[in-house]
Protein backbone atom coordinates (compact mmCIF):
# COMPACT_ATOMS: atom_id res chain seq x y z
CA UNK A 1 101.72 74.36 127.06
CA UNK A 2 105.03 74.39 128.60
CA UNK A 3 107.28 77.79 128.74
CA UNK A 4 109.78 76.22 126.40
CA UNK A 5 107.75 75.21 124.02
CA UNK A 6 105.88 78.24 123.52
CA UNK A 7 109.22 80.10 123.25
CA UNK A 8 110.42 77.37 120.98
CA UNK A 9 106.94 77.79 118.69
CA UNK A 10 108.02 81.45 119.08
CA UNK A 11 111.25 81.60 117.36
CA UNK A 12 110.38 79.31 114.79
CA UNK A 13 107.93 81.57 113.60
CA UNK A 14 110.08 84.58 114.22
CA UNK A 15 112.42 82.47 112.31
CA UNK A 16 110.32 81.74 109.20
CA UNK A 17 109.25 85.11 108.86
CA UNK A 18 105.98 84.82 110.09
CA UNK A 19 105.45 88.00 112.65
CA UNK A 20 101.94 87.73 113.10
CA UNK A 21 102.05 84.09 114.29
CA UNK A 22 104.88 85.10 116.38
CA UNK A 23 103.30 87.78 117.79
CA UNK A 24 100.01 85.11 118.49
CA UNK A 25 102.60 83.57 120.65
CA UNK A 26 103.68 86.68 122.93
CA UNK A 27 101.76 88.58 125.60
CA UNK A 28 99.97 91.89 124.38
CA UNK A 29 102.02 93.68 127.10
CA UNK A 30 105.42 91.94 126.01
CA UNK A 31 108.71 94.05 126.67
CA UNK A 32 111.37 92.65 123.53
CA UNK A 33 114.57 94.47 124.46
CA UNK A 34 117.42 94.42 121.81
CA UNK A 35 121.39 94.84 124.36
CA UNK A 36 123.49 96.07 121.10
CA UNK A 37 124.80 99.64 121.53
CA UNK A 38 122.99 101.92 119.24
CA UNK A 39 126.67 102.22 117.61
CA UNK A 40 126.20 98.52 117.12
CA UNK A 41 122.40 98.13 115.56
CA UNK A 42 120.20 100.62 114.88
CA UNK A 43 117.44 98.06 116.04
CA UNK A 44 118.92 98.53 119.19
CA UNK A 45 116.17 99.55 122.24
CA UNK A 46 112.93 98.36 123.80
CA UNK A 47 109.82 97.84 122.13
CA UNK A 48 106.89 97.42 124.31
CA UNK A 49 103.55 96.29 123.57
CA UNK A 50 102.67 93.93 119.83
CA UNK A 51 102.56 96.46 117.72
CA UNK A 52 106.06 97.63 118.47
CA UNK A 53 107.51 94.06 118.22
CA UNK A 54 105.51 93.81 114.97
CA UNK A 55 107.13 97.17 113.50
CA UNK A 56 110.70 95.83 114.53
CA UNK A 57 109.71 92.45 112.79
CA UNK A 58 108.34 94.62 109.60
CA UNK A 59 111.56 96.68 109.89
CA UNK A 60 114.13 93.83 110.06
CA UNK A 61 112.11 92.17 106.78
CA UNK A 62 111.97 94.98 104.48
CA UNK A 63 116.08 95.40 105.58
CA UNK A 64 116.42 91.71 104.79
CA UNK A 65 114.07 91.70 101.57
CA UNK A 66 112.61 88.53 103.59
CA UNK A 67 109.28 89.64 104.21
């Protein structure tokens, strides 16, 4: 599979709400790194490993009411 389609499959599953199928698409040891000032977002930082990205992807649904 090409890089851009994987990152493509990626955020369309990010997209649709579907962490775990994201996550199915990223590597176990992925570093997801959020550049908005903590003044900014309070989801700004770095989240290292799955189960991090998974927590922010948890977070940002219960904030939205989308998950």
């Amino acid at each position: 599979m090409e890089v851009r389609s994987v990152v493509e499959a990626f955020f369309a599953c990010w997209s649709a709400q579907d962490v775990e199928m994201a996550l199915a698409h990223l590597h176990p040891e992925i570093v997801y790194t959020i550049h908005n000032g903590p003044d900014a977002s309070p989801l700004a930082g770095v989240y290292s490993g799955t189960e991090r990205v998974r927590d922010l992807g948890a977070f940002q649904g219960v904030r939205s009411n989308q998950l």
